[in-house]
PDB file of N, CA and C in Angstrom:
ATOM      1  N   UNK A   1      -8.987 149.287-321.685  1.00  0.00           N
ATOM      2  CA  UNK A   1      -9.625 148.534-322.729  1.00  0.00           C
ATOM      3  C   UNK A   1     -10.822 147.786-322.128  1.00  0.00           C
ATOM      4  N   UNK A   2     -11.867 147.954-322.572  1.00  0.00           N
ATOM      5  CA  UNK A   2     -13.377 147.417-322.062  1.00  0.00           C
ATOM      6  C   UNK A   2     -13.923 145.901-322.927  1.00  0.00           C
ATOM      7  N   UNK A   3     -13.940 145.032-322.313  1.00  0.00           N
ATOM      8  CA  UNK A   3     -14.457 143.684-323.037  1.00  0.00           C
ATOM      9  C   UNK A   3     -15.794 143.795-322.552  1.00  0.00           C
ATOM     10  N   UNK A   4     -16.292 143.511-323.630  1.00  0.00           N
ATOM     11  CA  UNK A   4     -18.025 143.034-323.583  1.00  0.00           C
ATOM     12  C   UNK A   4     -18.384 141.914-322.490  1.00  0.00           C
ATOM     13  N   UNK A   5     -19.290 141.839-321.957  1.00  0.00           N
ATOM     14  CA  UNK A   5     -19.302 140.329-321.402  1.00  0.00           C
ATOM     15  C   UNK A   5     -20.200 140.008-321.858  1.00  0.00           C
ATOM     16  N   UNK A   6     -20.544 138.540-322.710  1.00  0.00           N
ATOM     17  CA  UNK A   6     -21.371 137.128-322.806  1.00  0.00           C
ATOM     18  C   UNK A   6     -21.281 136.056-321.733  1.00  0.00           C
ATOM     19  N   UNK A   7     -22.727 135.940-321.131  1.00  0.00           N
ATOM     20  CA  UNK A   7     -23.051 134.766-320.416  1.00  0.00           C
ATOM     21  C   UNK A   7     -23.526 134.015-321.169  1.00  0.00           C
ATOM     22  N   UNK A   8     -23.601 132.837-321.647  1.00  0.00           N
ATOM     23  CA  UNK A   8     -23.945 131.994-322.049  1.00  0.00           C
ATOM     24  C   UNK A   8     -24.884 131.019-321.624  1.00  0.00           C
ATOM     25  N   UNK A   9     -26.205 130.185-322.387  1.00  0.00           N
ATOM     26  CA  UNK A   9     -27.207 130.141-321.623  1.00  0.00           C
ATOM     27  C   UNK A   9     -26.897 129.092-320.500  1.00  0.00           C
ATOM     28  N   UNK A  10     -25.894 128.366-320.881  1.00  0.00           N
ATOM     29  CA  UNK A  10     -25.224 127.632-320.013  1.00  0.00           C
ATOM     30  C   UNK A  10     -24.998 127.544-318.552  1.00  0.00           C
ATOM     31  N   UNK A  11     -24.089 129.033-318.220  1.00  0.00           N
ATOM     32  CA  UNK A  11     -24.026 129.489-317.600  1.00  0.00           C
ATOM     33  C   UNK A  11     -24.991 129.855-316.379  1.00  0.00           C
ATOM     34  N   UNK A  12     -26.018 130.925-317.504  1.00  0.00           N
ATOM     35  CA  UNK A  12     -26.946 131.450-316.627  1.00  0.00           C
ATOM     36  C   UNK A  12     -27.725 130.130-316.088  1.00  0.00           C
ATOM     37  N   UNK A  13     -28.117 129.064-316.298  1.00  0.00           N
ATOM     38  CA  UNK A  13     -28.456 127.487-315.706  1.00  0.00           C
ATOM     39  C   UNK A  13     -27.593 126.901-314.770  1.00  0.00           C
ATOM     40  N   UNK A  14     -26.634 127.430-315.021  1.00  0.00           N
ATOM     41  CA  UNK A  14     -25.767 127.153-313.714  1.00  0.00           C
ATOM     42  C   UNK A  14     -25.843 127.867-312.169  1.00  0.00           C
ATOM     43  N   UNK A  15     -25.927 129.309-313.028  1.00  0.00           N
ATOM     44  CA  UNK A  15     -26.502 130.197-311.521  1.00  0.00           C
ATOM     45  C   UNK A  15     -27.651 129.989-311.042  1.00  0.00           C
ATOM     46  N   UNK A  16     -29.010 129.633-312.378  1.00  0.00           N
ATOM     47  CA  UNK A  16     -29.844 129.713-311.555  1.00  0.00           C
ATOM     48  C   UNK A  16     -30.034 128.067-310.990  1.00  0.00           C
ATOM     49  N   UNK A  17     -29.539 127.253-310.891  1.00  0.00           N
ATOM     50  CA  UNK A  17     -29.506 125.842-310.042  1.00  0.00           C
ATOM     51  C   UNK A  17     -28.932 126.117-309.166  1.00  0.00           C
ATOM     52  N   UNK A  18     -27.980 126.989-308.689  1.00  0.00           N
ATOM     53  CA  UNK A  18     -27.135 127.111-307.232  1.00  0.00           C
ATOM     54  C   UNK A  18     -28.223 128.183-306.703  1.00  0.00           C
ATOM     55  N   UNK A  19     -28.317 128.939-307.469  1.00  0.00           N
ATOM     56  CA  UNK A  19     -29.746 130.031-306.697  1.00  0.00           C
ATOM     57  C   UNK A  19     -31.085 129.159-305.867  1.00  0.00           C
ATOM     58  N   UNK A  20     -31.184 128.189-306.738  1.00  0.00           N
ATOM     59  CA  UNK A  20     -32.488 127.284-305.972  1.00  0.00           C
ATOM     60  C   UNK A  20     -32.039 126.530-304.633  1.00  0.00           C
ATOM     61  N   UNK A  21     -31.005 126.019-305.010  1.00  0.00           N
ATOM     62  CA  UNK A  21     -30.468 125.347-304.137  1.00  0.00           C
ATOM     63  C   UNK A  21     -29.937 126.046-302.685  1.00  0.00           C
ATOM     64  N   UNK A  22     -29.828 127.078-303.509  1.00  0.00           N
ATOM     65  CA  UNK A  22     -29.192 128.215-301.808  1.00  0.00           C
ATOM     66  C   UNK A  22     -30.264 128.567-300.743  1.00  0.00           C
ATOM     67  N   UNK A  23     -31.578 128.968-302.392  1.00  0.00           N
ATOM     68  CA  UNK A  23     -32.779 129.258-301.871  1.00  0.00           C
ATOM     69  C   UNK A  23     -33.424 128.403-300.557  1.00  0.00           C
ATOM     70  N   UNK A  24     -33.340 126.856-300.534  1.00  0.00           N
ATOM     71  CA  UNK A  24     -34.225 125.889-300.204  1.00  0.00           C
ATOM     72  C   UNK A  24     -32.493 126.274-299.125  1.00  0.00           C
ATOM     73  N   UNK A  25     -31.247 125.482-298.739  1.00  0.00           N
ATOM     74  CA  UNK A  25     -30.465 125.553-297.900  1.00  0.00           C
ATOM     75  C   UNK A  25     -29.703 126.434-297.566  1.00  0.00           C
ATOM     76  N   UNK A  26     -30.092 128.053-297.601  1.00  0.00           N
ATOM     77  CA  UNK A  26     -29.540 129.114-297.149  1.00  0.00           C
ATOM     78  C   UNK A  26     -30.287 130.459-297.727  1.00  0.00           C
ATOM     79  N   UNK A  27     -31.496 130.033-297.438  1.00  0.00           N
ATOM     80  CA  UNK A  27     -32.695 131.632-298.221  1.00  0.00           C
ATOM     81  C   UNK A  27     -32.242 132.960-297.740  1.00  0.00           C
ATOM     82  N   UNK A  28     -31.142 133.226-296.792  1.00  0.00           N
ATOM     83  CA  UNK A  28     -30.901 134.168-296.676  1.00  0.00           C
ATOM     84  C   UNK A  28     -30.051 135.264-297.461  1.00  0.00           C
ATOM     85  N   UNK A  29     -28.733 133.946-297.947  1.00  0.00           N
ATOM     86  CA  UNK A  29     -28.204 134.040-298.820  1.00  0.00           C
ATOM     87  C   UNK A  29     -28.255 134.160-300.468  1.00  0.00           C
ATOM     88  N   UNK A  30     -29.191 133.512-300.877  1.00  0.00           N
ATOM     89  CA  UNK A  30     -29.486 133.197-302.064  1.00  0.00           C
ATOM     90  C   UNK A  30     -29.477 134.311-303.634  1.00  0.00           C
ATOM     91  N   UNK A  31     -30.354 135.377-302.649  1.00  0.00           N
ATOM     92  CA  UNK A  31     -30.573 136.922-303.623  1.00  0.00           C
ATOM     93  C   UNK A  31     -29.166 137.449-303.879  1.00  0.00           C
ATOM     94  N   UNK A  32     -28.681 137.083-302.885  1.00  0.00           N
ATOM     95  CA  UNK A  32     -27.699 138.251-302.468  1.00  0.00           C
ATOM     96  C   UNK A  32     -25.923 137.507-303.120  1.00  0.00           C
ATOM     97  N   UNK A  33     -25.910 136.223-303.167  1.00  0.00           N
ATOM     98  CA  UNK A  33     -25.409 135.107-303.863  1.00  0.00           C
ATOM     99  C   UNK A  33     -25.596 135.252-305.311  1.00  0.00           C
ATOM    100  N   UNK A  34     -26.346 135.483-306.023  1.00  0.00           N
ATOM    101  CA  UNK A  34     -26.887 136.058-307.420  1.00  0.00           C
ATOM    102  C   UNK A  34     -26.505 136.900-307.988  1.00  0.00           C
ATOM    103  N   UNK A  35     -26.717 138.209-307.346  1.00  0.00           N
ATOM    104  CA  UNK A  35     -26.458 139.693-307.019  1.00  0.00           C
ATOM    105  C   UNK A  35     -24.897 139.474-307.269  1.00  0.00           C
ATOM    106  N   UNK A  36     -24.066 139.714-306.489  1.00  0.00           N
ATOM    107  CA  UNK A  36     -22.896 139.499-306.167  1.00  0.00           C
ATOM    108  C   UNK A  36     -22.277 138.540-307.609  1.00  0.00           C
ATOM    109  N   UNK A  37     -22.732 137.656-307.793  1.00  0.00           N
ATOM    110  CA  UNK A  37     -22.240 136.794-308.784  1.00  0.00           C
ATOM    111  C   UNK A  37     -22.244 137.694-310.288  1.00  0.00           C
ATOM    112  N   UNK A  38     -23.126 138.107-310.448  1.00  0.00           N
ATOM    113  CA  UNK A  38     -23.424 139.247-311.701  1.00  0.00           C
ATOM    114  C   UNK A  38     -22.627 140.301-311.523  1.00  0.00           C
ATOM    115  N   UNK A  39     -22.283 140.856-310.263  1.00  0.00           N
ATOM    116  CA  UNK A  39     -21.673 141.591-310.510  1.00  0.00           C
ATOM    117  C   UNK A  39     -19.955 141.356-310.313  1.00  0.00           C
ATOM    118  N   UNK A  40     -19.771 140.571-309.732  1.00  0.00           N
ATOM    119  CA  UNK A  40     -17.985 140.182-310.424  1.00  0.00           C
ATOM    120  C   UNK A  40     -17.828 139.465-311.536  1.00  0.00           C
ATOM    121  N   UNK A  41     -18.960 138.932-312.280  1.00  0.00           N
ATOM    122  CA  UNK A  41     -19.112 138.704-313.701  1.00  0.00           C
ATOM    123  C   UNK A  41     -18.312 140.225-314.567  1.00  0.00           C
ATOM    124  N   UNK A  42     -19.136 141.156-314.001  1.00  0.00           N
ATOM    125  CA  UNK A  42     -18.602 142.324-314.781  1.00  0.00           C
ATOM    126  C   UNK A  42     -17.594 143.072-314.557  1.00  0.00           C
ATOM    127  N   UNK A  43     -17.382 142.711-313.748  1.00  0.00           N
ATOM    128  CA  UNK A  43     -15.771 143.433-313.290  1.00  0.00           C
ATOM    129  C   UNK A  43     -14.519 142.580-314.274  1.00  0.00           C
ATOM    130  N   UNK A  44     -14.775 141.844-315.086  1.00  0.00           N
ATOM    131  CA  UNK A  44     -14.315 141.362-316.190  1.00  0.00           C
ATOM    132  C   UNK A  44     -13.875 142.111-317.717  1.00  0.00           C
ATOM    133  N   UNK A  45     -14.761 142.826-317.140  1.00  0.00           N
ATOM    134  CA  UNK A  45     -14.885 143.916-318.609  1.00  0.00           C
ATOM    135  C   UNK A  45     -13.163 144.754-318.755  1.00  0.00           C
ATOM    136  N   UNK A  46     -12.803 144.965-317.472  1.00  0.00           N
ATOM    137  CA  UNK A  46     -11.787 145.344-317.505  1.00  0.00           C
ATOM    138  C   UNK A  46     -10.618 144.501-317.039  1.00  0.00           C
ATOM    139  N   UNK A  47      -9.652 144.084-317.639  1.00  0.00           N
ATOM    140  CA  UNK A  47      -8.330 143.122-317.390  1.00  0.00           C
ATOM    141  C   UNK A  47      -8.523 141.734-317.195  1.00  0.00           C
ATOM    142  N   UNK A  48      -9.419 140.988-318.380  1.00  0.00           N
ATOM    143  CA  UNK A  48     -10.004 139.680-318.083  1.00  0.00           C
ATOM    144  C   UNK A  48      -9.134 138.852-317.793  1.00  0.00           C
ATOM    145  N   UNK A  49      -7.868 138.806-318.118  1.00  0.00           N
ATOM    146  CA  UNK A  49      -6.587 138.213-318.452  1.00  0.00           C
ATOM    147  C   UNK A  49      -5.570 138.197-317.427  1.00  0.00           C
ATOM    148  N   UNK A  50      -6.186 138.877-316.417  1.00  0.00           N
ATOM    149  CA  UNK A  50      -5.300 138.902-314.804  1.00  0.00           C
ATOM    150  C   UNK A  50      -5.638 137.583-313.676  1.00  0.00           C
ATOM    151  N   UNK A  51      -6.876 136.941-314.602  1.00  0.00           N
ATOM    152  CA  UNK A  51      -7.336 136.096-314.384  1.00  0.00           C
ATOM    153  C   UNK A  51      -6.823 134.772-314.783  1.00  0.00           C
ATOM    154  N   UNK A  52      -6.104 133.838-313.976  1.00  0.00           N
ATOM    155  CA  UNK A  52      -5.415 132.602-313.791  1.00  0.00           C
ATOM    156  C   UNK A  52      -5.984 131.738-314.899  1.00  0.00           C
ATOM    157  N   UNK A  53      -5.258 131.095-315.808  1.00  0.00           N
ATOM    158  CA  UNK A  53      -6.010 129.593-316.226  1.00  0.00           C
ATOM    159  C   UNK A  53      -6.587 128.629-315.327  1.00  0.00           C
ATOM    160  N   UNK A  54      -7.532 128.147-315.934  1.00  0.00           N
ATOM    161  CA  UNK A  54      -8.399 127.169-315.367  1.00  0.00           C
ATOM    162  C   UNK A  54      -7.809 125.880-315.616  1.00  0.00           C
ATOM    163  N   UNK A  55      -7.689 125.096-314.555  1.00  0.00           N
ATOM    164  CA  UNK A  55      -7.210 123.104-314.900  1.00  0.00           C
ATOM    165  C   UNK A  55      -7.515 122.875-315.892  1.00  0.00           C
ATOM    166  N   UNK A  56      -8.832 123.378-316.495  1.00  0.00           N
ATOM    167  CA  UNK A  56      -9.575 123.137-318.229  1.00  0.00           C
ATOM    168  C   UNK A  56      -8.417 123.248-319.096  1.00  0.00           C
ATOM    169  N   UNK A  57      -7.866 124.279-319.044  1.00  0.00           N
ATOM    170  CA  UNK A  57      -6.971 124.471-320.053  1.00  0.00           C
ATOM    171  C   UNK A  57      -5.814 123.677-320.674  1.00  0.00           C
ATOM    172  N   UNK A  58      -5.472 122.811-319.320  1.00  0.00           N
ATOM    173  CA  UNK A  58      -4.189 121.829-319.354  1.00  0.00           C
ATOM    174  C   UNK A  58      -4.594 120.859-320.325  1.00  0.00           C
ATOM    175  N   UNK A  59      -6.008 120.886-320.846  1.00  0.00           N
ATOM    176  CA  UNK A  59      -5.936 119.386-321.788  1.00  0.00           C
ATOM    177  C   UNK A  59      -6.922 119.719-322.678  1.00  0.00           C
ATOM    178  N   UNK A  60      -7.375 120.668-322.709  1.00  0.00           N
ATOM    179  CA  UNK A  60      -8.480 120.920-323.512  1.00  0.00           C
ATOM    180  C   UNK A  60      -7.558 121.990-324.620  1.00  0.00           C
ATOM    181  N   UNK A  61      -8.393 122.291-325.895  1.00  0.00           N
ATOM    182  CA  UNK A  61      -7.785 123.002-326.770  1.00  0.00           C
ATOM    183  C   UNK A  61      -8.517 124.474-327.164  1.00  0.00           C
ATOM    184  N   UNK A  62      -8.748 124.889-325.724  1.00  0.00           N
ATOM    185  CA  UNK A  62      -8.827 126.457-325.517  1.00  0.00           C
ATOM    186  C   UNK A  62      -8.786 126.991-324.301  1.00  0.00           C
ATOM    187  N   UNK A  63      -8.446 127.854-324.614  1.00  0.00           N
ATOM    188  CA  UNK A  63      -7.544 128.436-323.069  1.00  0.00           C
ATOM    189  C   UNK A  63      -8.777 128.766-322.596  1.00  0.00           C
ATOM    190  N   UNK A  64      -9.028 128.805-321.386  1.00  0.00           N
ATOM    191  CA  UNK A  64     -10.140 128.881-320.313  1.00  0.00           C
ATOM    192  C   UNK A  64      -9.500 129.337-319.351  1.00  0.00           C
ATOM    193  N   UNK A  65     -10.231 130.089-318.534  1.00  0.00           N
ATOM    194  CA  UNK A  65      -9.523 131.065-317.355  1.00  0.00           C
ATOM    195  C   UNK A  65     -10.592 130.921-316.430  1.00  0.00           C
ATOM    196  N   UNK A  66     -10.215 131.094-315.315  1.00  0.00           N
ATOM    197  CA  UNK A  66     -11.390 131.251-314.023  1.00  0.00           C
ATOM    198  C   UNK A  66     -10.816 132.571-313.475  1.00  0.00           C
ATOM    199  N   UNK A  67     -11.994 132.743-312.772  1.00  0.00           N
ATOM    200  CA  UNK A  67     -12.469 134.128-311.961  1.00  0.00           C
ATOM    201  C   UNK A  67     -13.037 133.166-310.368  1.00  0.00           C
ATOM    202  N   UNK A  68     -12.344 132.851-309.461  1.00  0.00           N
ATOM    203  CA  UNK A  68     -13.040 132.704-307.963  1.00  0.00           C
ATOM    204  C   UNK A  68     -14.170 133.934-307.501  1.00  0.00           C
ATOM    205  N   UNK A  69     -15.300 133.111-307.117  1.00  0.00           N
ATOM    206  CA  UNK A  69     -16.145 134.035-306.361  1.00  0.00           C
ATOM    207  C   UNK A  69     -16.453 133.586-305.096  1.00  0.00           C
ATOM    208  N   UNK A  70     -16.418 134.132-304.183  1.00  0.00           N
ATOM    209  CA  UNK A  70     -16.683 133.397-302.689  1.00  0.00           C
ATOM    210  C   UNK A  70     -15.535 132.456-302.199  1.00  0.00           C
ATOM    211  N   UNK A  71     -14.598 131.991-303.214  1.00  0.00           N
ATOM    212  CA  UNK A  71     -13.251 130.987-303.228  1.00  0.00           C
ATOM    213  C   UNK A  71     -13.880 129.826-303.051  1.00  0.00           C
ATOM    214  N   UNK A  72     -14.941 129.857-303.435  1.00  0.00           N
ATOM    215  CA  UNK A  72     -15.706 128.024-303.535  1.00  0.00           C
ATOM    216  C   UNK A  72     -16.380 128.248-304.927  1.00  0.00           C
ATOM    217  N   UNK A  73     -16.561 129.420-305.750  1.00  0.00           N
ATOM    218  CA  UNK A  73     -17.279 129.198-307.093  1.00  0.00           C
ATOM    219  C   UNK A  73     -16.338 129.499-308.254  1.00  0.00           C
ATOM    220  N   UNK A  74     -16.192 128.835-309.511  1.00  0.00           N
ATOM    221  CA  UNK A  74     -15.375 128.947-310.637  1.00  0.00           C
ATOM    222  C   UNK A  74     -16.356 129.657-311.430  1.00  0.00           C
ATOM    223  N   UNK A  75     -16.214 130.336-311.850  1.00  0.00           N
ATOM    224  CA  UNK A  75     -16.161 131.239-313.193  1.00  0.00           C
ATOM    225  C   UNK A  75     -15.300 130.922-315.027  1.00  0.00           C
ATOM    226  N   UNK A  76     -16.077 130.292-315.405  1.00  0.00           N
ATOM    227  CA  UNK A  76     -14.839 129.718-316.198  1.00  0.00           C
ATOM    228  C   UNK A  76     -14.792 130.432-317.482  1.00  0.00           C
ATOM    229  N   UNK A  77     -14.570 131.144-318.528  1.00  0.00           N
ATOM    230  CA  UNK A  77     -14.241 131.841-319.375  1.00  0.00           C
ATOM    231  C   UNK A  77     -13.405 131.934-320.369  1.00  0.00           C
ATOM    232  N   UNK A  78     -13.772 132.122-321.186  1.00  0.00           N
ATOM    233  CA  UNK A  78     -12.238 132.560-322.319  1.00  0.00           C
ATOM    234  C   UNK A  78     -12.418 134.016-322.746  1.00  0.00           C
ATOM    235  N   UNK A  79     -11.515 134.896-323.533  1.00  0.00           N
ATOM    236  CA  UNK A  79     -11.467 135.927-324.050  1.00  0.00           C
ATOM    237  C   UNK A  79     -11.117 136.080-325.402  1.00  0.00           C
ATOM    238  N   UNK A  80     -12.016 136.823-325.889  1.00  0.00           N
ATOM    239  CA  UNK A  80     -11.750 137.349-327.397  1.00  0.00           C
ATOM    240  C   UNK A  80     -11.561 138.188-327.508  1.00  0.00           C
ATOM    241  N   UNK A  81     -10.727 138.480-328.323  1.00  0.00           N
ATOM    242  CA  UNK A  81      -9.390 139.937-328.206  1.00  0.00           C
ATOM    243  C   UNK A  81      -8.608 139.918-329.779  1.00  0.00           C
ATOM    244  N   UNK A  82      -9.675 140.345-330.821  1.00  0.00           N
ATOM    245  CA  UNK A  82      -9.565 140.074-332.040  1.00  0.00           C
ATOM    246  C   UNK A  82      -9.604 141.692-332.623  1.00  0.00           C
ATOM    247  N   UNK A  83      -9.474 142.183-333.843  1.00  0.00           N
ATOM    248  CA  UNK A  83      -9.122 143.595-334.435  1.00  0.00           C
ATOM    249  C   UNK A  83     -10.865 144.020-334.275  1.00  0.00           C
ATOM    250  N   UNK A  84     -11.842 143.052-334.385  1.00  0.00           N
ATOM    251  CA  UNK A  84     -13.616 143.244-334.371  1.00  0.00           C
ATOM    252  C   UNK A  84     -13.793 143.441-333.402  1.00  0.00           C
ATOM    253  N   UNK A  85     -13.488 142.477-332.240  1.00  0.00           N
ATOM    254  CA  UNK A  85     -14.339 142.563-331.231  1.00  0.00           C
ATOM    255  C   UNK A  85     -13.444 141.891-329.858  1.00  0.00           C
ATOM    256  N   UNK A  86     -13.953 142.414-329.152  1.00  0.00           N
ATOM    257  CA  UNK A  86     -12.963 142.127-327.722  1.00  0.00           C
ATOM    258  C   UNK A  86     -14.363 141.852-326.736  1.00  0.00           C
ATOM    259  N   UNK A  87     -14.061 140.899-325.896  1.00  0.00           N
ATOM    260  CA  UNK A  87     -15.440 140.172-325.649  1.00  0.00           C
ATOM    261  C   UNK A  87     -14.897 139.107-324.538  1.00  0.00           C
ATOM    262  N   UNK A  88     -15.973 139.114-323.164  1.00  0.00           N
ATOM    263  CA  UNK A  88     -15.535 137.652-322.289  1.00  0.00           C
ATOM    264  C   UNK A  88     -16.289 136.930-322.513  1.00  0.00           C
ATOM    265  N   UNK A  89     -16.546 135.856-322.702  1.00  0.00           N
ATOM    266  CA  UNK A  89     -17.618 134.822-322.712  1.00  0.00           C
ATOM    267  C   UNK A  89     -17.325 133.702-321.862  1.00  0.00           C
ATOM    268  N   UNK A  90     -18.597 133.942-320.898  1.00  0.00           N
ATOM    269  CA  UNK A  90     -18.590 133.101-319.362  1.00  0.00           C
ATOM    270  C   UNK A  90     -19.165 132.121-320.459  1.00  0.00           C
ATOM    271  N   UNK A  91     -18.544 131.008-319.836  1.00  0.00           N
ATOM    272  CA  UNK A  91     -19.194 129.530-320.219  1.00  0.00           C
ATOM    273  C   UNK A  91     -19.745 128.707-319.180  1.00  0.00           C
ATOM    274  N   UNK A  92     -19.280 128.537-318.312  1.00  0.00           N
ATOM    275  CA  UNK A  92     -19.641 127.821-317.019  1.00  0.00           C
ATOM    276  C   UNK A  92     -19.366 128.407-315.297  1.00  0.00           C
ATOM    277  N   UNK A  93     -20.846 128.246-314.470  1.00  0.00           N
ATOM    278  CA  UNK A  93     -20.034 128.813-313.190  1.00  0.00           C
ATOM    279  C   UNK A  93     -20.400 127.260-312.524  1.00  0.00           C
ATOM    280  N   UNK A  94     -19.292 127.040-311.714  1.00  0.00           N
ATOM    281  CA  UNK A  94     -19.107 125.786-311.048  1.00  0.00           C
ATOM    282  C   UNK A  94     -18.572 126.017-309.592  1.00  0.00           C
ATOM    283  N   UNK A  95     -19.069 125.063-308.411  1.00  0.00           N
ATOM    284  CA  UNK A  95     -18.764 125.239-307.514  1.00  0.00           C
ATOM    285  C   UNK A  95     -17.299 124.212-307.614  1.00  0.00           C
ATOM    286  N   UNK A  96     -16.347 124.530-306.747  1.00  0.00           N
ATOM    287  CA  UNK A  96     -15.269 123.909-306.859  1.00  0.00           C
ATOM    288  C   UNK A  96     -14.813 122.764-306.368  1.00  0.00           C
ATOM    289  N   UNK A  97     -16.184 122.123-305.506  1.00  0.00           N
ATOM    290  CA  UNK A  97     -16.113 120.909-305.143  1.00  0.00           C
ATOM    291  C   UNK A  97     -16.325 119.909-306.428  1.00  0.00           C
ATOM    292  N   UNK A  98     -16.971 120.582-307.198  1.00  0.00           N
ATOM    293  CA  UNK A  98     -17.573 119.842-308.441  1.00  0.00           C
ATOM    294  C   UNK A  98     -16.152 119.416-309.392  1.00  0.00           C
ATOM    295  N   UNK A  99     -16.373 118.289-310.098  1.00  0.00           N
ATOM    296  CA  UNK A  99     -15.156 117.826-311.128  1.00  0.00           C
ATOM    297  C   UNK A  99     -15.412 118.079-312.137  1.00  0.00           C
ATOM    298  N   UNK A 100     -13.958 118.950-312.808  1.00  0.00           N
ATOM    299  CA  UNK A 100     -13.561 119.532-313.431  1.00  0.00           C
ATOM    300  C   UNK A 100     -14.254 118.931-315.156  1.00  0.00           C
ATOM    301  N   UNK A 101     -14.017 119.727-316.163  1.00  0.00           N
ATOM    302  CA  UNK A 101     -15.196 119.249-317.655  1.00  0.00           C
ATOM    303  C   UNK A 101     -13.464 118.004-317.756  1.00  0.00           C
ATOM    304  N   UNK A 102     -13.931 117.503-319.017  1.00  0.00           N
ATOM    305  CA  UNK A 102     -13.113 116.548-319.342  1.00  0.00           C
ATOM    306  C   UNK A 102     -13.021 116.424-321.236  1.00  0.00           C
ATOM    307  N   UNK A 103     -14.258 117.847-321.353  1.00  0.00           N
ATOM    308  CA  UNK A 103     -14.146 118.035-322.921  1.00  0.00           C
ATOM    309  C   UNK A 103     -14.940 119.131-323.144  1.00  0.00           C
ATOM    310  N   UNK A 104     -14.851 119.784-324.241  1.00  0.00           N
ATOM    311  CA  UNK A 104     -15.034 120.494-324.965  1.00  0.00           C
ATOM    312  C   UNK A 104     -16.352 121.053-324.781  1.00  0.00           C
ATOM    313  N   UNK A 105     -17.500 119.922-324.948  1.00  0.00           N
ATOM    314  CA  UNK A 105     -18.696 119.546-325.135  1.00  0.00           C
ATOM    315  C   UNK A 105     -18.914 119.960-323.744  1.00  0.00           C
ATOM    316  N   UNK A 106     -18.783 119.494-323.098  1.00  0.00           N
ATOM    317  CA  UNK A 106     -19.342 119.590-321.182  1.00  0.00           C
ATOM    318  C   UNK A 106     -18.851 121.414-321.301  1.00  0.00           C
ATOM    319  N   UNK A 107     -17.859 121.700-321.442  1.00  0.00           N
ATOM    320  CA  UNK A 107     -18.035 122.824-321.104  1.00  0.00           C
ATOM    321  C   UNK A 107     -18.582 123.924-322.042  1.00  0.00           C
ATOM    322  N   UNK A 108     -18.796 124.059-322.941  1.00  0.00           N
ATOM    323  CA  UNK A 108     -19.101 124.723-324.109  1.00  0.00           C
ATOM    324  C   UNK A 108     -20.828 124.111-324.594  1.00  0.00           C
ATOM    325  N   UNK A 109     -21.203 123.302-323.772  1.00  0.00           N
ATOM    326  CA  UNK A 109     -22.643 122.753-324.427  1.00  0.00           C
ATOM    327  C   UNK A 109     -23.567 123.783-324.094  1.00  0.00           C
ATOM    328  N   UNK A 110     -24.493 124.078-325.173  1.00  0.00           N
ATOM    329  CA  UNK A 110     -25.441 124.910-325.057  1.00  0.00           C
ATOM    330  C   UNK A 110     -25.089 126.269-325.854  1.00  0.00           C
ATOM    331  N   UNK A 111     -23.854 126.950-325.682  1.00  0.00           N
ATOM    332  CA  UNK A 111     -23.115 127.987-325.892  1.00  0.00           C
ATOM    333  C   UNK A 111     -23.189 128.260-327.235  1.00  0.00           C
ATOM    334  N   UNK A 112     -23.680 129.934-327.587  1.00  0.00           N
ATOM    335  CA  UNK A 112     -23.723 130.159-329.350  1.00  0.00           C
ATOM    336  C   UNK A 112     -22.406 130.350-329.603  1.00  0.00           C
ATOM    337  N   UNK A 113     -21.894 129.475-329.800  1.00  0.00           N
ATOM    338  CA  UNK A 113     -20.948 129.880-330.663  1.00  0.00           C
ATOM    339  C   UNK A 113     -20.523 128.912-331.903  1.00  0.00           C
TER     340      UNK A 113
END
């Protein structure tokens, strides 16, 4: 079963602020940090749901799941898995030093939905 993936513009502002930032304290890394990130984005398409809940979920009122990349970046997500449409929608990528949303709004801001 194949889920669509949605990044959200959210999101993509998230990668590209760690992209700058890698750029200026690790230019070697940075492209290739990007690269890599897009593409275990899509490896989602298949079995989004093998994927752990996120701390988000414990208090917030939608299930949110993470995807680790590098085991220092969150991927945070939910899935739609409806009779229309079956679909991931990345909402936020966060490094994991960073503290966790605390609502709805923080994590979902910006996001069409």
């Amino acid at each position: 079963m194949t889920y669509r993936i949605e990044i959200s513009p959210t999101a993509i502002h998230d990668i590209e602020q760690i992209f700058l930032w890698l750029k200026v304290n690790a230019p070697e890394k940075s492209y290739r940090w990007v690269r890599g990130c897009y593409e275990i984005m899509l490896k989602l398409e298949s079995f989004p749901s093998r994927c752990p809940l996120a701390l988000e979920s414990e208090y917030l009122d939608i299930e949110i799941r993470q995807l680790l990349y590098e085991k220092k970046y969150r991927i945070l997500f939910s899935i739609v898995d409806d009779e229309n449409a079956r679909s991931v929608k990345i909402h936020r990528v966060r490094h994991s030093s960073q503290q966790s949303f605390d609502s709805l709004k923080q994590l979902l801001d910006n996001d069409d939905e």
